[in-house]
Protein backbone atom coordinates (compact mmCIF):
# COMPACT_ATOMS: atom_id res chain seq x y z
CA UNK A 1 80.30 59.21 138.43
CA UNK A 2 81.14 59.92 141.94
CA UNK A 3 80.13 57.41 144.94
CA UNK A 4 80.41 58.02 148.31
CA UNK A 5 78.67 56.03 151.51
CA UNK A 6 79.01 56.01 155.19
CA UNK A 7 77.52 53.48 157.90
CA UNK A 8 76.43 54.15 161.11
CA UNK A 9 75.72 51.64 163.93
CA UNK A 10 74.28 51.42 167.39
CA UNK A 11 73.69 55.33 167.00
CA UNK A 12 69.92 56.24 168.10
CA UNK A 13 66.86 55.27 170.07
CA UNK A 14 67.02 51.95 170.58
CA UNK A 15 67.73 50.97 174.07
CA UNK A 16 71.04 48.86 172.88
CA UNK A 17 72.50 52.09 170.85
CA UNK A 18 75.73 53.32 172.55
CA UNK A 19 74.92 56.73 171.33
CA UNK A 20 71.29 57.98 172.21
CA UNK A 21 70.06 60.68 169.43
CA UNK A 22 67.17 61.36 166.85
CA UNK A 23 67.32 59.61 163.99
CA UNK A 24 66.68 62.67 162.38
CA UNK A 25 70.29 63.53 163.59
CA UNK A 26 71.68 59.90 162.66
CA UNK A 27 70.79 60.42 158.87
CA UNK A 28 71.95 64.30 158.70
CA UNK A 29 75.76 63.26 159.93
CA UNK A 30 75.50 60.12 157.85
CA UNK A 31 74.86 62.07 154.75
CA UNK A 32 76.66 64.57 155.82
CA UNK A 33 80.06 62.38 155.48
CA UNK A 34 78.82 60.82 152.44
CA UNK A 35 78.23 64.36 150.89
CA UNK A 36 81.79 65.74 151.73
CA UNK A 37 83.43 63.29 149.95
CA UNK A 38 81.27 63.32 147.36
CA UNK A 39 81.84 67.28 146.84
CA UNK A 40 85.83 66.61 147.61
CA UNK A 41 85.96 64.50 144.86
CA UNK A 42 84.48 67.11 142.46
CA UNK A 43 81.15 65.82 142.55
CA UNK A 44 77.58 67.22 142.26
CA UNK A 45 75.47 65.08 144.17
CA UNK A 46 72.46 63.88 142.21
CA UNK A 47 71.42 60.77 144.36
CA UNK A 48 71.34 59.27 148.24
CA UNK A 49 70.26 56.10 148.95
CA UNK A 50 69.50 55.08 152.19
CA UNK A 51 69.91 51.47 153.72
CA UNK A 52 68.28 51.56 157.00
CA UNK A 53 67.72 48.29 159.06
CA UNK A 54 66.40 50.50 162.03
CA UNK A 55 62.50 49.44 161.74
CA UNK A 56 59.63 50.65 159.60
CA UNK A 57 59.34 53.80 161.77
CA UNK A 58 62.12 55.81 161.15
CA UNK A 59 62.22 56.12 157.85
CA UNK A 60 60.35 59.81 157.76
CA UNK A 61 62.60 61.11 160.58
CA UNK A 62 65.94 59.74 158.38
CA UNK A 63 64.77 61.48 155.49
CA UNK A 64 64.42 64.49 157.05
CA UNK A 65 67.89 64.31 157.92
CA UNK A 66 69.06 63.92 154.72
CA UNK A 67 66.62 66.37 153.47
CA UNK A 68 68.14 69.17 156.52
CA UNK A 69 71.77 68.66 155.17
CA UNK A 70 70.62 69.32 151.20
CA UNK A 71 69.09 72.43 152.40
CA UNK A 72 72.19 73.60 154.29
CA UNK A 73 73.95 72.96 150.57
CA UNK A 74 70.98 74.64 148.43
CA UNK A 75 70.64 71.05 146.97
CA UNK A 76 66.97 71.18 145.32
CA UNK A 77 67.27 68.28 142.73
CA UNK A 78 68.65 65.36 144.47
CA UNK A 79 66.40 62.13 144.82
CA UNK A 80 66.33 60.35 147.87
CA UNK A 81 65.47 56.65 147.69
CA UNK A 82 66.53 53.27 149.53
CA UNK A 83 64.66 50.20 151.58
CA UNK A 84 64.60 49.36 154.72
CA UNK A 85 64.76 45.70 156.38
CA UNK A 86 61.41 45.04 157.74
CA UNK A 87 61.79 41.20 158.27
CA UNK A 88 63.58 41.13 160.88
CA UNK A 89 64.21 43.43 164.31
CA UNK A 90 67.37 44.44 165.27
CA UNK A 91 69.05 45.33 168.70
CA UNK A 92 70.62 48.16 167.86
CA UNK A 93 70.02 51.01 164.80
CA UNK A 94 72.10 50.80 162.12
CA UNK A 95 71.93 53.10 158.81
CA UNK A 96 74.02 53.19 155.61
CA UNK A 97 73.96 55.90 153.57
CA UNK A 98 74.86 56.65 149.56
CA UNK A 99 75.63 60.05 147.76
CA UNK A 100 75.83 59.57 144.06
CA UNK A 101 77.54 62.69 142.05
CA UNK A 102 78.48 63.54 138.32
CA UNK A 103 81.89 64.86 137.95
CA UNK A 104 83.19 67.00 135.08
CA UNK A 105 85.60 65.01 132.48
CA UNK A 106 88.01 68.46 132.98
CA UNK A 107 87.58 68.81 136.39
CA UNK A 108 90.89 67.79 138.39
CA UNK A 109 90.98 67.59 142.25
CA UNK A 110 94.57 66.44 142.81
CA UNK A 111 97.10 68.43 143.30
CA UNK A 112 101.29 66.99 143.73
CA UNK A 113 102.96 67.60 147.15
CA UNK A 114 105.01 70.57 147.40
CA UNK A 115 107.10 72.40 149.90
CA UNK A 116 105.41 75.24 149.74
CA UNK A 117 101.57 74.04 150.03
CA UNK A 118 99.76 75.41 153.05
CA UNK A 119 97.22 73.42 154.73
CA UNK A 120 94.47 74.17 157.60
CA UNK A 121 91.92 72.07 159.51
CA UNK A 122 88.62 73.40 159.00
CA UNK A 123 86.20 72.44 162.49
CA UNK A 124 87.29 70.72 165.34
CA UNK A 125 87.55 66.38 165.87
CA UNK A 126 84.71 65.10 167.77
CA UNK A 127 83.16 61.43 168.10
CA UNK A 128 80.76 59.86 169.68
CA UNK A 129 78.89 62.48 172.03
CA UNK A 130 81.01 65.33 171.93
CA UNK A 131 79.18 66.01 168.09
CA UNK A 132 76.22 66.94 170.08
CA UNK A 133 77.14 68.68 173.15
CA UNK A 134 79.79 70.79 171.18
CA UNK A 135 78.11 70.83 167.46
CA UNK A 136 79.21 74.90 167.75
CA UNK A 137 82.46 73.61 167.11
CA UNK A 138 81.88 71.32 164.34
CA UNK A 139 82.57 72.43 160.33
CA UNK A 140 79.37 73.41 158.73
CA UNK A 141 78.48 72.26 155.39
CA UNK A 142 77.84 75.42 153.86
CA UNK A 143 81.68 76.68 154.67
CA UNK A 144 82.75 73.02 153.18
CA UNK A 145 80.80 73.90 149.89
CA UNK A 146 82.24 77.47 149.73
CA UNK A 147 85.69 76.59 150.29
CA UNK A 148 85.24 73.42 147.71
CA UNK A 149 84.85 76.26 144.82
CA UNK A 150 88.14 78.05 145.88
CA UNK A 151 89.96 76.92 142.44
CA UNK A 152 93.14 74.60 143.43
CA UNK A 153 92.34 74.15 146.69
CA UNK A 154 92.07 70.31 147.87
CA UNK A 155 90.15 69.41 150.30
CA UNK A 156 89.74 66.16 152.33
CA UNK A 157 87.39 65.24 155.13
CA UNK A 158 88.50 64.05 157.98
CA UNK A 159 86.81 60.64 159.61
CA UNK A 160 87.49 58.17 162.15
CA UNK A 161 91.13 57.62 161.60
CA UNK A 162 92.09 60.90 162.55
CA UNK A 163 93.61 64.16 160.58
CA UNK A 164 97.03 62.24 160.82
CA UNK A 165 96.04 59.28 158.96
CA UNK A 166 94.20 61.73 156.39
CA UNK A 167 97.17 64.19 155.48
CA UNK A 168 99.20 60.22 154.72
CA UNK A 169 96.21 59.45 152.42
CA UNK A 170 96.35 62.93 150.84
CA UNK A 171 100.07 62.40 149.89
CA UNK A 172 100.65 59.08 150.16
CA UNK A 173 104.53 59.07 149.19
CA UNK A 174 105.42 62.13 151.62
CA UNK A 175 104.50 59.88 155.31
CA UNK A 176 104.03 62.40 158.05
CA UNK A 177 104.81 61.93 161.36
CA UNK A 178 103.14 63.38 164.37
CA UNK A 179 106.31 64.88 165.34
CA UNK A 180 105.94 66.63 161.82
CA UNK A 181 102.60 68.49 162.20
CA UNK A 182 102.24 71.65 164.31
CA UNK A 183 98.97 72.49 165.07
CA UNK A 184 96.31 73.45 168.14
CA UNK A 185 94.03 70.40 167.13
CA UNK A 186 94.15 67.01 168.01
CA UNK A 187 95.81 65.17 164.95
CA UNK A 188 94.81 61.37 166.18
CA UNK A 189 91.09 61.79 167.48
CA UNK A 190 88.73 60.40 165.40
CA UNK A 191 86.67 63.30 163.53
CA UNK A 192 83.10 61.15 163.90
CA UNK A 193 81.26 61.80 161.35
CA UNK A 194 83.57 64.36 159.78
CA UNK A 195 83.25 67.10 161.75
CA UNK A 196 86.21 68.67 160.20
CA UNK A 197 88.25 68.32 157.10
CA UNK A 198 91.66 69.63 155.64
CA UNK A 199 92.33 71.99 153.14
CA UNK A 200 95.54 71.82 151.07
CA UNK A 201 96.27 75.65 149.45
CA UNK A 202 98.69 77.81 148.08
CA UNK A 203 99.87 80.83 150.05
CA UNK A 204 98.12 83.58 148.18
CA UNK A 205 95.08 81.83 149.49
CA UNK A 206 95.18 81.78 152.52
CA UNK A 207 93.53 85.36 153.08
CA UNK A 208 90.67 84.24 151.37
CA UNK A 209 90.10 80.63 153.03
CA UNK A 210 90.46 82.26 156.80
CA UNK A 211 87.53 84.77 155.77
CA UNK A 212 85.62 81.39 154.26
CA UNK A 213 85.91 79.22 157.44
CA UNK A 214 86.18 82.42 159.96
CA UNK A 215 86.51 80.94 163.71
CA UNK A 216 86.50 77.19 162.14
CA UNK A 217 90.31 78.01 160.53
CA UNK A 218 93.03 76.43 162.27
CA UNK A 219 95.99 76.68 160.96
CA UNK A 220 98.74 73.47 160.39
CA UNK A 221 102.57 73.67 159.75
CA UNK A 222 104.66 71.12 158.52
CA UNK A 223 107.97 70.96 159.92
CA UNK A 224 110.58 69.05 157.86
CA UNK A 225 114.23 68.01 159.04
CA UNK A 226 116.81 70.39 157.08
């Protein structure tokens, strides 16, 4: 089994939120970093549960949300279920989200570090606002799902921490440096609700993967001391 959540807070219409959207669009972005790892870590989601402590009313709109990011991945039998705290009134929205997946007993989605592994940022890093006014910008599920059946590619969402902090929790024995990583995208802006993710490849593959994530594909070298 494969579980993977994400939490939002302060993020929708209450007058208190610091971020001022649907909650139709709070619950897509939720699930839709919940999902990514789930489908990174060679799962097939089966499941979401939703924790919302946002009031009685927004529970439609949320699921809609959810229910907009399984169609974008052709997801037809996944169950949506969860409660919501109806006690007591909060300030500010707040959501938490679950993606359950099966995984095959065969299936592998590590890979070793090597020299000669390529790797590309798929999307752009946006937080906060910016996922709205530039969502053109921002890695669609359906390329993420594509590129996740490339065999022996590895691929690795990228959230608040940045796409630094990700490629060190990728290969955690290698330690990058910012110094090390040559790209056109920022490497230490927080990616929101993963609104891009790496992809780890081999060379031949590369062809293939640009055609995949077309104007998303930005490329990232590694530059080692000799």
């Amino acid at each position: 089994m494969i579980i993977a959540c994400d939490n939002s807070g302060a993020i929708g219409i209450k007058e208190h939120d610091s971020v001022h959207v649907p909650y139709e669009t709070v619950a897509y972005y939720s699930f839709r970093v919940a999902v990514m790892e789930c489908i990174a870590a060679g799962g097939q989601p089966i499941s979401v549960v939703l924790h919302n402590f946002s009031g009685n009313e927004p529970w439609e709109e949320l699921v809609c949300g959810i229910k907009k990011g399984l169609r974008e991945l052709g997801l037809k039998e996944v169950s949506i279920t969860g409660s919501t705290e109806s006690n007591f009134s909060l300030l500010q929205s707040a959501v938490g989200l679950i993606v359950i997946g099966k995984k095959s007993i065969v299936q592998t989605t590590e890979r070793a570090y090597s020299k000669d592994l390529k790797f590309a940022v798929v999307g752009m890093a946006l937080v906060g606002n910016e996922v709205i006014d530039q969502n053109d910008a921002i890695a669609p599920l359906s390329i993420f799902q594509e590129i996740s059946k490339v065999d022996g590619v590895l691929l690795w969402p990228v959230g608040s921490k940045g796409i630094l902090a990700e490629l060190n929790q990728m290969f955690a024995n290698e330690g990058f440096s910012q110094e090390m990583v040559i790209t056109n995208v920022d490497i230490l802006k927080s990616s929101g609700p993963a609104t891009c993710f790496i992809a780890a490849y081999d060379a031949n593959q590369e062809e293939k993967l640009m055609k995949l994530a077309g104007g998303f594909f930005h490329p990232v070298k590694i530059k080692r001391s000799k």
